[in-house]
C-alpha atoms as a PDB file:
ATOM      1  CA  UNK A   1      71.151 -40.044 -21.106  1.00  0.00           C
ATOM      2  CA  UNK A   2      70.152 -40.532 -17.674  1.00  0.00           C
ATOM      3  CA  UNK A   3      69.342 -36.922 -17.508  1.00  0.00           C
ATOM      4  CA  UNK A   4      67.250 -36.782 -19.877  1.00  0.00           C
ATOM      5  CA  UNK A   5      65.296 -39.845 -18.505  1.00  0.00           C
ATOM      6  CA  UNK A   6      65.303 -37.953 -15.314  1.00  0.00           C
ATOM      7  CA  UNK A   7      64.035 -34.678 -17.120  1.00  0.00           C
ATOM      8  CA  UNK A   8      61.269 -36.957 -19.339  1.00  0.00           C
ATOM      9  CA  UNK A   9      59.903 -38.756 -15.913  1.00  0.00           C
ATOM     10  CA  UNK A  10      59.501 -35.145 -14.166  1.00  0.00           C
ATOM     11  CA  UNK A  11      57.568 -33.663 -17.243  1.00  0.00           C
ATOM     12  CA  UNK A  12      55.572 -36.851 -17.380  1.00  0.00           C
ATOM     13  CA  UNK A  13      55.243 -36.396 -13.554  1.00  0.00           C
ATOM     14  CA  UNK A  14      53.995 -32.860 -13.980  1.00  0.00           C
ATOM     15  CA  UNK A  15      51.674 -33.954 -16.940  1.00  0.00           C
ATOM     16  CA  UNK A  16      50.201 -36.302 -14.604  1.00  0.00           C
ATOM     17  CA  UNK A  17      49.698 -34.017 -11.442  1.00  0.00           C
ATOM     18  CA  UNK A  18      48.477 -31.362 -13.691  1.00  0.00           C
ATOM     19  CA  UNK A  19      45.790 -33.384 -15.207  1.00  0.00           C
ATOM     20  CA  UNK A  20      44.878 -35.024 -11.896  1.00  0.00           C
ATOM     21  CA  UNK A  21      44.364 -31.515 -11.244  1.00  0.00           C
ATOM     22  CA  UNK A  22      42.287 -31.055 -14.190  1.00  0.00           C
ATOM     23  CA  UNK A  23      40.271 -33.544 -13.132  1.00  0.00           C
ATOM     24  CA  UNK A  24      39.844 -33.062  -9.606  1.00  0.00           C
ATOM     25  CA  UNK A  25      38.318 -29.891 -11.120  1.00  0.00           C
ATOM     26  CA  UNK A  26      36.138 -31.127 -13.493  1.00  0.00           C
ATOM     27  CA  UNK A  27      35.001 -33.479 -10.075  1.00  0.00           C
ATOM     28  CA  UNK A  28      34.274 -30.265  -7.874  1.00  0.00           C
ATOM     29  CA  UNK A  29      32.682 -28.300 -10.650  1.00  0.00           C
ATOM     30  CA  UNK A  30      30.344 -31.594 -11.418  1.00  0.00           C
ATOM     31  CA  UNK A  31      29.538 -31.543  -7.730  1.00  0.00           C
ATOM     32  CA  UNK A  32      28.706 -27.809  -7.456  1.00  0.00           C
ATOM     33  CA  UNK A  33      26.345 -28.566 -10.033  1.00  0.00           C
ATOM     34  CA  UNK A  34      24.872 -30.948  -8.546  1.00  0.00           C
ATOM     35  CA  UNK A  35      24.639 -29.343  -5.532  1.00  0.00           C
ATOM     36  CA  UNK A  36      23.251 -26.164  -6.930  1.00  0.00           C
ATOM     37  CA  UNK A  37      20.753 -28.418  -9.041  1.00  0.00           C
ATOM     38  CA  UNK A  38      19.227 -29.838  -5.859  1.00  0.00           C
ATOM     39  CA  UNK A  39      18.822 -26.505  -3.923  1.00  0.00           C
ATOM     40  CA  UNK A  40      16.994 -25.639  -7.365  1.00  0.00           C
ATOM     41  CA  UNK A  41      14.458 -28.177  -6.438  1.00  0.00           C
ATOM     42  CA  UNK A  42      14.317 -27.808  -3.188  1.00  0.00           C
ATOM     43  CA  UNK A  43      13.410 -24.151  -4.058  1.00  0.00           C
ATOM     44  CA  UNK A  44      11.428 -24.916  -6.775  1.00  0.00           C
ATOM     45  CA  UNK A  45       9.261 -27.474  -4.299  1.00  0.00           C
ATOM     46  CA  UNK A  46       9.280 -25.048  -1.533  1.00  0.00           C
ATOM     47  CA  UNK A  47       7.918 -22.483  -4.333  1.00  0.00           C
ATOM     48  CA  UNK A  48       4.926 -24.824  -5.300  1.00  0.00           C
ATOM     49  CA  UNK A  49       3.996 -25.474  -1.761  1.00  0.00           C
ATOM     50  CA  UNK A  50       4.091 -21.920  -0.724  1.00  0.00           C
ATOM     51  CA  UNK A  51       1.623 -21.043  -3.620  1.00  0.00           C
ATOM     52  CA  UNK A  52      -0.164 -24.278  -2.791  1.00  0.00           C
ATOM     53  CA  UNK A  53      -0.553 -22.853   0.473  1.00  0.00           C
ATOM     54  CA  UNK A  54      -1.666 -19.361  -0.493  1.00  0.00           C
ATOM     55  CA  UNK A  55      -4.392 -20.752  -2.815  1.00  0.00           C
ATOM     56  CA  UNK A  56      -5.712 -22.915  -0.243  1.00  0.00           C
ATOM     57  CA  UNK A  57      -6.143 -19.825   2.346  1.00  0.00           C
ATOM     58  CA  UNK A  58      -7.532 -17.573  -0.518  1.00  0.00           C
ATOM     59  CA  UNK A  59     -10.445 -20.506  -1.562  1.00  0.00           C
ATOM     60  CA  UNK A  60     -10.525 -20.549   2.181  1.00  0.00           C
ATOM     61  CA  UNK A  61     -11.354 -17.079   2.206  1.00  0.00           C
ATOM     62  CA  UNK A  62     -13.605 -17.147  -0.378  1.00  0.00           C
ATOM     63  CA  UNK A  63     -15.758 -19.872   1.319  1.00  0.00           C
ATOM     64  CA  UNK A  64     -16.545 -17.715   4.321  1.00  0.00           C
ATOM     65  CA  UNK A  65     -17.138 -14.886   2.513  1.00  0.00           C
ATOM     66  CA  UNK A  66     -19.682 -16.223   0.665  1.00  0.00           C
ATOM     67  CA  UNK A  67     -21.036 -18.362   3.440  1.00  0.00           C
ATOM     68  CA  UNK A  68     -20.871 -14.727   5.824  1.00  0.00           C
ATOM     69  CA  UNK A  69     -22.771 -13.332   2.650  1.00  0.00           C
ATOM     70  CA  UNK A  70     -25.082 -15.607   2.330  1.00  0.00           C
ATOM     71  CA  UNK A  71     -26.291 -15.237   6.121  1.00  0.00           C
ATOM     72  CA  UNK A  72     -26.476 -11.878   5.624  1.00  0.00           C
ATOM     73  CA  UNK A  73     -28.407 -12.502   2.699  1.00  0.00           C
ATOM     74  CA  UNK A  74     -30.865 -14.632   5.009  1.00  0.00           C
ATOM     75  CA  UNK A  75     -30.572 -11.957   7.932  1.00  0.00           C
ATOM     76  CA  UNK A  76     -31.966  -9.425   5.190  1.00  0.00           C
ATOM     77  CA  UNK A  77     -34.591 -11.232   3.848  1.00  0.00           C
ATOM     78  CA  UNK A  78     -36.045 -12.053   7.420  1.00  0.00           C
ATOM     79  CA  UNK A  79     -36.254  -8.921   8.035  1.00  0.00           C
ATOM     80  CA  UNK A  80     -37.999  -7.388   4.660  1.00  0.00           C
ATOM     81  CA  UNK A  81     -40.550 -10.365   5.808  1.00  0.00           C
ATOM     82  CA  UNK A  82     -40.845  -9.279   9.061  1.00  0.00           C
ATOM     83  CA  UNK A  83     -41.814  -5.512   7.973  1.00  0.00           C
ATOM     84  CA  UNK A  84     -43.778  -6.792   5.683  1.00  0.00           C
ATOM     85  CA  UNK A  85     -45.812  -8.965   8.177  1.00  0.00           C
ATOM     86  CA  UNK A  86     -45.909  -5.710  10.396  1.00  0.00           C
ATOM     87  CA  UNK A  87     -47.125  -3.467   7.851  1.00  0.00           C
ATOM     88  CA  UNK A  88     -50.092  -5.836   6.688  1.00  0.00           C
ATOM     89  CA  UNK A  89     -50.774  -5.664  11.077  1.00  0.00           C
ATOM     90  CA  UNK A  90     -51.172  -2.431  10.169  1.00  0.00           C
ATOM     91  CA  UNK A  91     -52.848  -2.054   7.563  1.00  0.00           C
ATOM     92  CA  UNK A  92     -55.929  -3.864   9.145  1.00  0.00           C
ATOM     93  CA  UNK A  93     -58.070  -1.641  10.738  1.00  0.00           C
ATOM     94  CA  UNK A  94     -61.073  -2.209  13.294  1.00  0.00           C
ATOM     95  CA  UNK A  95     -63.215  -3.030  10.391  1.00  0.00           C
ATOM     96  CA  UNK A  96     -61.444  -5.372   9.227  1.00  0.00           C
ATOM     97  CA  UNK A  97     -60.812  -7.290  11.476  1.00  0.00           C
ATOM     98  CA  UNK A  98     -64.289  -6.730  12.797  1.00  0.00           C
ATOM     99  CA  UNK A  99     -66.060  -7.836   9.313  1.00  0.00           C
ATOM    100  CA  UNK A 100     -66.244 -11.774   9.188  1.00  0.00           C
ATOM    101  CA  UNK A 101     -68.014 -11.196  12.902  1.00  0.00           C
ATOM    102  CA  UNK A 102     -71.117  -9.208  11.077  1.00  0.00           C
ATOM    103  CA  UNK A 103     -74.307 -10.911  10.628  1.00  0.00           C
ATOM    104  CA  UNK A 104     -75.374 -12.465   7.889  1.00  0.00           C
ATOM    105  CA  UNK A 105     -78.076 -10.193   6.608  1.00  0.00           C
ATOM    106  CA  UNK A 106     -76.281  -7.511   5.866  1.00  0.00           C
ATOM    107  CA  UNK A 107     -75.859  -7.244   2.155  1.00  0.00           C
ATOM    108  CA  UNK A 108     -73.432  -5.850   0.550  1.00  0.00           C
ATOM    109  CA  UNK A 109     -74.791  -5.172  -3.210  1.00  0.00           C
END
């Protein structure tokens, strides 16, 4: 009798350790988990900034080119006005420039 009580206590002993065992591993695999479900974030929020980042230099980008285009824009246009103002110089010859100083009585029908 006694033997058996000794052989039912270490089976009930070995029951126990092997299902403090069990759960010691359902305790590391919950904390692996866990673990690997917070480096997902972190990646995730490292992700978003990154791209947050890269849209912020590409509008960035954007804005000077069209400000750099615009001034060329300016630069061009300034200078069809300047060629135009030296081709009307041009244009004008001594009589022009000469006719409002006529007198009067000359007529011109």
């Amino acid at each position: 009798r006694a033997k058996q009580q000794k052989a039912e206590a270490q089976t009930a002993r070995a029951a126990q350790a092997e299902e403090e065992a069990h759960v010691r591993d359902l305790e590391q695999e919950a904390a692996d988990a866990e673990a690997a479900a917070e480096k997902e974030e972190q990646t995730a929020a490292a992700l978003k900034h990154a791209e947050e980042a890269a849209v912020a230099a590409a509008l960035k980008r954007v804005e000077e080119e069209a400000a750099a285009l615009k001034r060329a824009e300016a630069a061009q246009q300034k200078r069809e006005e300047e060629a135009a103002a030296q081709k009307r110089e041009e244009d004008l010859s001594l009589i022009h420039i000469s006719e409002p100083t006529r007198l009067l009585s000359i007529s011109y029908a």
